[in-house]
Protein backbone atom coordinates (compact mmCIF):
# COMPACT_ATOMS: atom_id res chain seq x y z
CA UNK A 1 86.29 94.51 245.64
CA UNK A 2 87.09 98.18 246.30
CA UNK A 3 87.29 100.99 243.92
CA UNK A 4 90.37 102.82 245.06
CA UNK A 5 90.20 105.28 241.89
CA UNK A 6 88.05 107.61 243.20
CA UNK A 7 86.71 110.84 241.58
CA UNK A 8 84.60 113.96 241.79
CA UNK A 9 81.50 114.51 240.24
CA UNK A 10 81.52 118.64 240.68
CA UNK A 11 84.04 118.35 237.47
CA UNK A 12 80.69 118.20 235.39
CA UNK A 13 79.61 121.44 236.53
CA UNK A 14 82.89 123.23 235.56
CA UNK A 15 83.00 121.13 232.26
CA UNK A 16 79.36 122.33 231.03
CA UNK A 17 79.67 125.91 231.71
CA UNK A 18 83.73 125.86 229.83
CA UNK A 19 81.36 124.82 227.16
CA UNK A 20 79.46 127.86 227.22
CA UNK A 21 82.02 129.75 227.79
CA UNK A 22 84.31 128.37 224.53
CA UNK A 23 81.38 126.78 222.29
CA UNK A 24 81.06 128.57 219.03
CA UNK A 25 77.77 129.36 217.54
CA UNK A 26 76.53 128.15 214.61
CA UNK A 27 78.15 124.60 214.20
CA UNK A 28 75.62 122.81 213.48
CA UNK A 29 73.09 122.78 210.38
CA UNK A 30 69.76 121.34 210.72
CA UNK A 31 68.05 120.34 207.36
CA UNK A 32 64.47 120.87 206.38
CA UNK A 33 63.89 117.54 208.21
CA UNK A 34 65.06 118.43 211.30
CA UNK A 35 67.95 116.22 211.12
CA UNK A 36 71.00 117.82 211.66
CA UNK A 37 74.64 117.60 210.12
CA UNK A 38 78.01 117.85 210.83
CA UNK A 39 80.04 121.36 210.48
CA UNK A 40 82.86 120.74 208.74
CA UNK A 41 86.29 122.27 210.14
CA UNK A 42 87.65 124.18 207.68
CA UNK A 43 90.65 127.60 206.92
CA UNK A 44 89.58 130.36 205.03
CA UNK A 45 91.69 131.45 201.76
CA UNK A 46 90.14 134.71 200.54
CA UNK A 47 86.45 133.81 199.67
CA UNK A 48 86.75 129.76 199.65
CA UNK A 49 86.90 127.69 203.21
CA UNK A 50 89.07 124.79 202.51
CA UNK A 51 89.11 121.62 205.01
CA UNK A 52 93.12 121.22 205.74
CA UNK A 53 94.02 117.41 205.17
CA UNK A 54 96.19 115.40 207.46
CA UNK A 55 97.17 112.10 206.92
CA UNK A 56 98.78 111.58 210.68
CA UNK A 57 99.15 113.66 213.75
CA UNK A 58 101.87 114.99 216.06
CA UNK A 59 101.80 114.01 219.96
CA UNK A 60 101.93 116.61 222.05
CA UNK A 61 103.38 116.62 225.80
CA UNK A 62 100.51 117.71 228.16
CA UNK A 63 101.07 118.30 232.18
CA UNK A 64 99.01 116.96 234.65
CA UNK A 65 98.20 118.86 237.29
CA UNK A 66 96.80 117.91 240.75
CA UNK A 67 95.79 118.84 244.28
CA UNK A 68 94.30 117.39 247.55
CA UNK A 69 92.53 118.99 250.55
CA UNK A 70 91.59 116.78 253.33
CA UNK A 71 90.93 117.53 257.50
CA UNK A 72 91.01 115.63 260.14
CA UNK A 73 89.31 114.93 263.54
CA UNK A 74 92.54 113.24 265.68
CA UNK A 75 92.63 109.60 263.75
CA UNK A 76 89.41 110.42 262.06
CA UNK A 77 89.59 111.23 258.20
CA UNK A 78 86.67 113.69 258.16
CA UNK A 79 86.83 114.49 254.59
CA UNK A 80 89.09 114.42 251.30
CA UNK A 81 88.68 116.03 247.93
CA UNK A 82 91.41 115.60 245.08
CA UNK A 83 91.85 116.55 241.76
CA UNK A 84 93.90 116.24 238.58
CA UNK A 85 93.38 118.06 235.30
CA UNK A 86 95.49 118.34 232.06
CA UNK A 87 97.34 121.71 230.86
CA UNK A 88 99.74 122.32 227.67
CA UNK A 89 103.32 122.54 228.19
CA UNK A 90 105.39 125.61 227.59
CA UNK A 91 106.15 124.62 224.50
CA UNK A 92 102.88 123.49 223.43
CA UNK A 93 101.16 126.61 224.40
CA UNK A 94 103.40 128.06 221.80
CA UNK A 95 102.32 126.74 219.27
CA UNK A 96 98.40 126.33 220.14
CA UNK A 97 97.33 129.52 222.41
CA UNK A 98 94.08 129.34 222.03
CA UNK A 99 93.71 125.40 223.43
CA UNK A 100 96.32 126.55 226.18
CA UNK A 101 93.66 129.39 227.04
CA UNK A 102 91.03 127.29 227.37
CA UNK A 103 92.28 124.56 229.28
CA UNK A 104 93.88 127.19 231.85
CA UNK A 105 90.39 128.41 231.96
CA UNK A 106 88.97 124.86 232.28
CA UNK A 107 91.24 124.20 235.41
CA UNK A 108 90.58 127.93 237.25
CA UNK A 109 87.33 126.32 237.42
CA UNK A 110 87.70 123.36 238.32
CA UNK A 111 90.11 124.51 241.13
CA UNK A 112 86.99 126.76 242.22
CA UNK A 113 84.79 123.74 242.57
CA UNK A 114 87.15 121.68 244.28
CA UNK A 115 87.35 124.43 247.02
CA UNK A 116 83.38 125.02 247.26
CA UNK A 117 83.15 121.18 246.96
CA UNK A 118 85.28 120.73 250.28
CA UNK A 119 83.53 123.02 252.11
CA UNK A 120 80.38 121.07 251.57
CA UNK A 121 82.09 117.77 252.00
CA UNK A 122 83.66 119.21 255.69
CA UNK A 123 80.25 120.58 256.75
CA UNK A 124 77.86 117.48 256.75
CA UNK A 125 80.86 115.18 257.87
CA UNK A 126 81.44 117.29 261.01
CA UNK A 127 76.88 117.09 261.42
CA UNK A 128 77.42 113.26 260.74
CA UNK A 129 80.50 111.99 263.14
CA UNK A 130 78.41 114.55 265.87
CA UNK A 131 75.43 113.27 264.89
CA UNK A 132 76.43 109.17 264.60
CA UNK A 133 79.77 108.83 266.33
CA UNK A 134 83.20 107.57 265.18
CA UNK A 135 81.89 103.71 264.71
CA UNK A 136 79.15 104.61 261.96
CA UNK A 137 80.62 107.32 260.36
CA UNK A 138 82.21 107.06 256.40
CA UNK A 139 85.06 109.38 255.19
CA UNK A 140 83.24 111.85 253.08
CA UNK A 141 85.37 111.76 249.19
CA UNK A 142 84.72 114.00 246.19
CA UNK A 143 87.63 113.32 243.85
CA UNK A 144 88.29 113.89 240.03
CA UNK A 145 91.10 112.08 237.63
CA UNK A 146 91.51 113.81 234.92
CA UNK A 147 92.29 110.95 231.83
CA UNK A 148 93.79 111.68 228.25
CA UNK A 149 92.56 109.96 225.55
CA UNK A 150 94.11 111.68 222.82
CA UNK A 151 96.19 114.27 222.49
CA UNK A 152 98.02 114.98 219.49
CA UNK A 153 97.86 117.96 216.57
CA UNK A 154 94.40 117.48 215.84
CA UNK A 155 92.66 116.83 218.73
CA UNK A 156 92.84 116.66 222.47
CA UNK A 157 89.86 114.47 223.84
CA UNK A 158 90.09 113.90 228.08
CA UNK A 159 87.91 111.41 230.23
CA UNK A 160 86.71 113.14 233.63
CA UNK A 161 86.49 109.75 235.83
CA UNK A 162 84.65 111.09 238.88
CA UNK A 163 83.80 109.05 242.45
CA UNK A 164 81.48 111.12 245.11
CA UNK A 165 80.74 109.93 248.85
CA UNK A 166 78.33 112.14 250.31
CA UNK A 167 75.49 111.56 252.33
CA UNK A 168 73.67 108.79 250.96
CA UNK A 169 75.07 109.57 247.83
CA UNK A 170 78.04 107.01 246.45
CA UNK A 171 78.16 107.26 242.93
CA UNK A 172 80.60 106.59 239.76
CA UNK A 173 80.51 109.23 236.39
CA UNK A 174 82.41 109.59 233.38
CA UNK A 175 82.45 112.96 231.09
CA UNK A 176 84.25 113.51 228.20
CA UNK A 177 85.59 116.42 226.54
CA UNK A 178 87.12 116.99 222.99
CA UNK A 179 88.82 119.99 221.95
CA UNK A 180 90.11 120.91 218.19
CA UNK A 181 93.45 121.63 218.85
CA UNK A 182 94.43 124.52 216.47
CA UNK A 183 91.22 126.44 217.33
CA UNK A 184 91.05 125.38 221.03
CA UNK A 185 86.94 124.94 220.52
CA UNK A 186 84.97 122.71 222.53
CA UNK A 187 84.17 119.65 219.20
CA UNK A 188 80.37 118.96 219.27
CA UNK A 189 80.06 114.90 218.46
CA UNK A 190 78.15 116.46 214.78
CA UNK A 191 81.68 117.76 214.24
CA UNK A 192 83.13 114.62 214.15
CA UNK A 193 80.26 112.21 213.07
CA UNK A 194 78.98 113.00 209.89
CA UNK A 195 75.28 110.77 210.22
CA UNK A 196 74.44 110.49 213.55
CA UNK A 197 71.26 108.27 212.42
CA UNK A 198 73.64 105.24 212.40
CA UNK A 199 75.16 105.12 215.84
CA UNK A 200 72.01 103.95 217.47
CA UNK A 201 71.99 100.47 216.12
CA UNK A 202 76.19 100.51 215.32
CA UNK A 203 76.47 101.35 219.36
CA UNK A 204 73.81 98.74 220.12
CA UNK A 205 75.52 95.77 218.22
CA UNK A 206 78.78 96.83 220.28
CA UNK A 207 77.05 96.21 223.29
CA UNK A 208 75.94 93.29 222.86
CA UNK A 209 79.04 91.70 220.99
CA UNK A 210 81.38 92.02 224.04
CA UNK A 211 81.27 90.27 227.78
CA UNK A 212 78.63 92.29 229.08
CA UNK A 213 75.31 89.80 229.50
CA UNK A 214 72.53 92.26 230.77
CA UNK A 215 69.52 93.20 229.22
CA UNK A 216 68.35 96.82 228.03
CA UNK A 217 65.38 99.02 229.10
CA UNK A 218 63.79 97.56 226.29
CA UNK A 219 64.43 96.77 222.72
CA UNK A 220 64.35 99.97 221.74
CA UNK A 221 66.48 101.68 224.73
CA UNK A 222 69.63 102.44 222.91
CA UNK A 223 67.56 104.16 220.19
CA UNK A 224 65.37 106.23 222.56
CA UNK A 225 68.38 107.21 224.56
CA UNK A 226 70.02 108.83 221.89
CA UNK A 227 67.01 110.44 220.82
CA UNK A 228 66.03 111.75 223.74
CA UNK A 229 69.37 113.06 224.76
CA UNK A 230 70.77 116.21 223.57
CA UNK A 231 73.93 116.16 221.70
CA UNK A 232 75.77 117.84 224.64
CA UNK A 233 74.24 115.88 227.30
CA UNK A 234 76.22 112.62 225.57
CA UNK A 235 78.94 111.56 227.39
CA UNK A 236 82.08 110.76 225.13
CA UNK A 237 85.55 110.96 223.89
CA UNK A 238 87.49 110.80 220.64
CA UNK A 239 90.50 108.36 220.95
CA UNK A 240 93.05 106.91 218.72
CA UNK A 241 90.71 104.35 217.14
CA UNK A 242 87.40 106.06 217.28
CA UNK A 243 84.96 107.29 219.23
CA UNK A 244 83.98 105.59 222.31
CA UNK A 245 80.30 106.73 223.98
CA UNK A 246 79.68 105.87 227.95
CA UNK A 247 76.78 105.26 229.51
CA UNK A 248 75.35 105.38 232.96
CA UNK A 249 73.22 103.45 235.02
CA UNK A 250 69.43 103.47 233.58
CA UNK A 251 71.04 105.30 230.34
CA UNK A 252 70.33 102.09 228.66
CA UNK A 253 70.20 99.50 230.92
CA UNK A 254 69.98 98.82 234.71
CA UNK A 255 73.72 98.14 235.64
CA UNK A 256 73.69 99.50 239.60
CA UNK A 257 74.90 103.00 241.22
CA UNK A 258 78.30 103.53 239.72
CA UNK A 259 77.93 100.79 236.85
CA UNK A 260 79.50 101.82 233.54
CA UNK A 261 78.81 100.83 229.81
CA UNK A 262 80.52 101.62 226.82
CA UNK A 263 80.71 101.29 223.30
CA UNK A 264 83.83 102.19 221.00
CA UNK A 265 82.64 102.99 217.07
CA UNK A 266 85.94 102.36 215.29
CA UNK A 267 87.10 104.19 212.68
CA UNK A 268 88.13 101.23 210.64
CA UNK A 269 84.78 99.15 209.99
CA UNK A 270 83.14 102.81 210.13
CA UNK A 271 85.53 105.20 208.09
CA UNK A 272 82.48 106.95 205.98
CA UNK A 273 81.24 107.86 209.21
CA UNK A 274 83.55 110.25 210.63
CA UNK A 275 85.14 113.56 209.03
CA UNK A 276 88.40 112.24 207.69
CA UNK A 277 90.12 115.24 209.19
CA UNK A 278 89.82 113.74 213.29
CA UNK A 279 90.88 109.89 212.21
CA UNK A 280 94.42 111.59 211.25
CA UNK A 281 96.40 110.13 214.50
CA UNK A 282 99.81 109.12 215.37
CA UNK A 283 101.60 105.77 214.61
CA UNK A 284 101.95 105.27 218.41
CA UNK A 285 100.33 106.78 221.69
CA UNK A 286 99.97 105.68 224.89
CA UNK A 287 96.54 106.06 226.80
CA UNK A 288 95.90 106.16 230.41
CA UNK A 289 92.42 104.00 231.03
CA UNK A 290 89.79 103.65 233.81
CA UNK A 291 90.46 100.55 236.48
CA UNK A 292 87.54 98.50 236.68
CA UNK A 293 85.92 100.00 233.10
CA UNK A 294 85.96 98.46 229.70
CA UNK A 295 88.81 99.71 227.09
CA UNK A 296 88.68 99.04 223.25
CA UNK A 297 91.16 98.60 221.05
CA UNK A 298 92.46 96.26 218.33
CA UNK A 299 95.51 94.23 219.35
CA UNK A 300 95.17 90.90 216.95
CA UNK A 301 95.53 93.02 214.43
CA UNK A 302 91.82 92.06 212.45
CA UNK A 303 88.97 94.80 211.94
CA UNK A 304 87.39 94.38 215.24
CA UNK A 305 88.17 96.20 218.36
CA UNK A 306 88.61 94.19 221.59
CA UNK A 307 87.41 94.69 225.44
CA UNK A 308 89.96 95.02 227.88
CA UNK A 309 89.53 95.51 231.76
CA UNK A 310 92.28 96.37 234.30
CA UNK A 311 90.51 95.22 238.10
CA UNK A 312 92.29 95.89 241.20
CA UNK A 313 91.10 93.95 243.91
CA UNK A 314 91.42 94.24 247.70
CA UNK A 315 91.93 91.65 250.57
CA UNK A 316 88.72 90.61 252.88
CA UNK A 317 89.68 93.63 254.72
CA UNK A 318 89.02 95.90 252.07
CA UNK A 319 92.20 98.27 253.12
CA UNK A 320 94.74 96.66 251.02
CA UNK A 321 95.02 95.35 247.63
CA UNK A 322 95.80 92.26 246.96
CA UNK A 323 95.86 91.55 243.25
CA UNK A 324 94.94 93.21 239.89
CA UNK A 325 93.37 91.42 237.11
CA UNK A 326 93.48 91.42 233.40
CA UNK A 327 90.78 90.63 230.94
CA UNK A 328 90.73 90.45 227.38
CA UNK A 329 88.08 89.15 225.60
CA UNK A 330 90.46 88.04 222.37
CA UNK A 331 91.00 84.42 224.49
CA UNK A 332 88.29 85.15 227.18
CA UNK A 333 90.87 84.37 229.54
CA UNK A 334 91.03 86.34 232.66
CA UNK A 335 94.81 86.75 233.77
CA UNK A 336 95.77 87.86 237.97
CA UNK A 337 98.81 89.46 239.14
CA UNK A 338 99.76 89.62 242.63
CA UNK A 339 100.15 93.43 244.23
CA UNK A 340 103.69 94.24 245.41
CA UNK A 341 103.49 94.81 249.11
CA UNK A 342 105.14 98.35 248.69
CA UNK A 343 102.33 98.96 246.83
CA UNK A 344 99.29 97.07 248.64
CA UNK A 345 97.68 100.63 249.74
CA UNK A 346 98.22 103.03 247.23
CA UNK A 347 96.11 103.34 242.83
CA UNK A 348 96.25 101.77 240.37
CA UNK A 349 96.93 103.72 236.62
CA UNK A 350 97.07 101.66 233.72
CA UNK A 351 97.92 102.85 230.53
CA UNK A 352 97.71 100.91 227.41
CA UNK A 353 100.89 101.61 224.51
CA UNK A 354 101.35 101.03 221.30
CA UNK A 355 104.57 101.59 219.37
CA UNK A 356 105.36 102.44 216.26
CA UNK A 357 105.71 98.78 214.78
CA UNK A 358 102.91 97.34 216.03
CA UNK A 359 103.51 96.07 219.22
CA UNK A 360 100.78 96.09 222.80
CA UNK A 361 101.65 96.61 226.31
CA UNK A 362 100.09 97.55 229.36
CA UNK A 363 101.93 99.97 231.96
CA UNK A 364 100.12 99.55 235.29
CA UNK A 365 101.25 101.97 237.98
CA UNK A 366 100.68 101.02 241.43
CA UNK A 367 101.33 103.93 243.96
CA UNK A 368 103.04 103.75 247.21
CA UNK A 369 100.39 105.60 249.00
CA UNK A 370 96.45 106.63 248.73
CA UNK A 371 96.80 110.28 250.03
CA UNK A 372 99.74 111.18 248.34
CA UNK A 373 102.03 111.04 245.61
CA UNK A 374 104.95 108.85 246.37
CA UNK A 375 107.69 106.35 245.00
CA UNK A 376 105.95 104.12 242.22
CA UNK A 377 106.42 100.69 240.69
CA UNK A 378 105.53 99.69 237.10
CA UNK A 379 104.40 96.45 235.53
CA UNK A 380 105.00 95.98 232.05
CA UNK A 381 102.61 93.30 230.46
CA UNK A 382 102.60 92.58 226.47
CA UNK A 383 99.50 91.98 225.25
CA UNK A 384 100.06 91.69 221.58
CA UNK A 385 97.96 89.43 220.22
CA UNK A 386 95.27 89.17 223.00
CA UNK A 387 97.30 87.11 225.80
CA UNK A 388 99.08 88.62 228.62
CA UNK A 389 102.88 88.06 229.25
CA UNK A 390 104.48 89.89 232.58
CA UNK A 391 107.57 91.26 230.51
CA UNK A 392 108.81 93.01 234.07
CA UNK A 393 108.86 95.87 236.58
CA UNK A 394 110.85 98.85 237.68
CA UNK A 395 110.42 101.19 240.48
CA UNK A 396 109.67 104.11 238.08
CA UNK A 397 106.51 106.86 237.56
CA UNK A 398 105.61 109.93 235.59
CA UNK A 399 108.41 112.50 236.22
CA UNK A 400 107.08 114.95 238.62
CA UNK A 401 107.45 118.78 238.18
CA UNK A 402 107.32 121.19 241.24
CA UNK A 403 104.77 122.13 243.02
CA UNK A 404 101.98 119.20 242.51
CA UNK A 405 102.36 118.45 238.63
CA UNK A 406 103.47 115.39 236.45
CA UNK A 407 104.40 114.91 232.89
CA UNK A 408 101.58 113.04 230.96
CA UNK A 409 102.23 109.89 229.42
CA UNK A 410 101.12 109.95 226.04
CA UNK A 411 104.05 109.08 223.37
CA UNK A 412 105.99 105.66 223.31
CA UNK A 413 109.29 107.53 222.44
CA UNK A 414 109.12 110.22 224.71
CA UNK A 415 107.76 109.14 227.92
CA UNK A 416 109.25 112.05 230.79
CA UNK A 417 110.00 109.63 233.79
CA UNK A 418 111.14 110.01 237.52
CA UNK A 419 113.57 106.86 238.68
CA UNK A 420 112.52 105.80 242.14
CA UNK A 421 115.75 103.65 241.87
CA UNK A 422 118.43 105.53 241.09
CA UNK A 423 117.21 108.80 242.42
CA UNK A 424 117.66 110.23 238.97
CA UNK A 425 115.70 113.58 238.00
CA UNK A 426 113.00 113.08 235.54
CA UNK A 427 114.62 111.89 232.35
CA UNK A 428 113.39 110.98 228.65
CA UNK A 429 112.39 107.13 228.10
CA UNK A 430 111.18 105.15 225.01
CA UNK A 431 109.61 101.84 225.21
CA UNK A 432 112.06 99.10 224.82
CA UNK A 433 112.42 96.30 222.10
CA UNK A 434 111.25 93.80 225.29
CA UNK A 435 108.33 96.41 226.07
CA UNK A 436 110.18 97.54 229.14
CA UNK A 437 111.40 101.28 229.47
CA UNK A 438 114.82 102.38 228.06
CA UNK A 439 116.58 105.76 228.22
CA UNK A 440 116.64 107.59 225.19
């Protein structure tokens, strides 16, 4: 199997020094013991801070920029290095400047990076191919996908999914990022978690009660990690059902280069946990999640969240895909679907929807093409209840927006899409009463 999704791990770099740049002093309170606790958000009205309640948020429409640079040596692919990164539309920047500041900041670096990055990437693959010859030399990659996890009025929380070939380097990272979005302030997890003392063991029994088999460092790795580990060296995001921490190879446990664990703490068997203010979210939301990478979410409708995988796989010749596979461990029943032959070179996106009354689909995105954007199909699969039913497909993507953007896909009713079909211009759809997309 071949990990097409492939992404760049100088996005860490940029990410930790936006922090500096946009943290806010004085956040976090440690007690007498040492322990520290959560700063609560809060507006001032004249000498009293009051924490504003919400009881659900608003979806907003981000844009999703990207880029690619790659060279090449006649049929050799020397090097490629792609991005994408999320930015607030026109009308969302009206309404929240300061979050529109900082992401524009966010992606000036990043952009930065990506060029230094490159440069690197050209350098020792031009040293290699002179150095081992066309027959043992490997395409040097450094490329970044840029993931929402939530983004409504509250909050705006984006997974960095990063893949790096270089020298004898090949390695897999995730980052998060979480952003208030009134205040546009980098969230610290104390901000959101009032007792950190109780994730150790809570993330440690999620672990363990899902498909992955392994064994930790020892019995008290989870534990030590999160001692050890400063609160901004965790890696994790706030979605629509909690918050979901990701670990890496030897974090916890010894899962290979590029391996990935994580563990979702849901705010419905934890709701004392969290500041009530960040589990305000919206009815429905669609989220775009990591091929080959465990999601959780609740789709049988009981207190527990459940793990769901999305797993392209390629043919013995490792150039084209053949299939991708679904796995949810409600019926611990693996499901395959055959890849459309248009699409038998190009990514994989899934996203996972829910609408408003209740219902689960995936949208899985194939692409066209590897190095570049291009015509799109979709596969629309309901997965309400924990089983997987193909509902159907349409040659149709996230609406594109000149030069080298897309709309995000983050709201059921409101989903900006491009018709590969009927040639259309990007055009408002809402999920369907059959799952599949309608225009509004």
């Amino acid at each position: 199997m071949k990990q097409k999704i492939m992404l760049f791990v100088g996005l860490f770099l940029a990410l930790s020094q936006i922090t500096a740049c946009s943290s806010e002093p004085g956040n976090d309170i440690s007690t007498t013991d040492g322990t520290e606790t959560a700063h609560n958000s809060s507006v001032a009205t004249g000498t009293e801070s009051v924490t504003p309640e919400q009881t659900s948020a608003v979806l907003l429409s981000p844009l999703k920029p990207y880029a690619q640079t790659e060279e090449w040596d006649g049929e050799i692919l020397l090097a490629i290095s792609a991005y994408s990164d999320v930015l607030l539309s026109e009308e969302d920047k009206q309404v929240y400047p300061a979050l529109a500041d900082t992401l524009e900041q966010k992606n000036a670096m990043l952009v930065r990076s990506m060029e230094d990055e490159f440069d690197n990437l050209l350098s020792t693959a031009k040293e290699e191919l002179s150095l081992l010859g066309a027959d043992s030399f490997v395409t040097k990659k450094s490329t970044a996908d840029t993931q929402i996890r939530r983004a409504d009025s509250v909050v705006v929380s984006i997974l960095s999914d990063s893949y790096l070939v270089y020298g004898n380097i090949s390695d897999r990272g995730l980052f998060g990022t979480t952003y208030d979005t009134e205040s546009g302030r980098e969230l610290a997890i104390t901000d959101v978690i009032r007792d950190m003392s109780r994730i150790p063991a809570i993330v440690k029994e999620e672990l363990q009660s899902h498909t992955w088999a392994g064994e930790f460092l020892s019995d008290t790795a989870v534990e030590d990690y999160f001692r050890d580990t400063p609160a901004d060296g965790l890696s994790w995001t706030l979605d629509n059902n909690g918050v979901t921490f990701y670990f890496g190879n030897c974090d916890v446990a010894e899962i290979g280069p590029g391996g990935r664990l994580a563990a979702t703490v849901s705010f419905a068997e934890y709701p004392d946990l969290f500041e009530a203010k960040y589990t305000a979210v919206p009815d429905a939301y669609m989220t775009e999640i990591s091929p080959d990478h465990p999601f959780y979410v609740n789709i049988d409708n009981d207190a527990a969240l459940e793990e769901l995988y999305v797993t392209p796989f390629t043919d013995d010749s490792n150039l084209y895909y053949a299939s991708f596979g679904i796995y949810i461990d409600a019926d611990a029943v693996f499901y395959e679907f055959s890849a459309d032959a248009a699409s038998a070179i190009g990514g994989y996106h899934p996203y996972y929807v829910k609408t408003q009354d209740n219902r689960h689909y995936l949208y899985v995105f194939a692409d066209s093409s590897e190095l570049a954007p291009g015509a799109m199909k979709l596969r629309v699969i309901d997965i309400t209840g924990g089983t997987c039913k193909e509902v159907g497909d349409m040659h149709i993507g996230p609406g594109y927006i000149p030069v080298d953007c897309t709309y995000a896909l983050t709201d059921p009713d409101n989903m900006i899409l491009e018709n590969f079909e009927t040639r259309e211009e990007s055009a408002a759809y809402r999920v369907g009463d059959n799952g599949m997309p309608v225009r509004k």
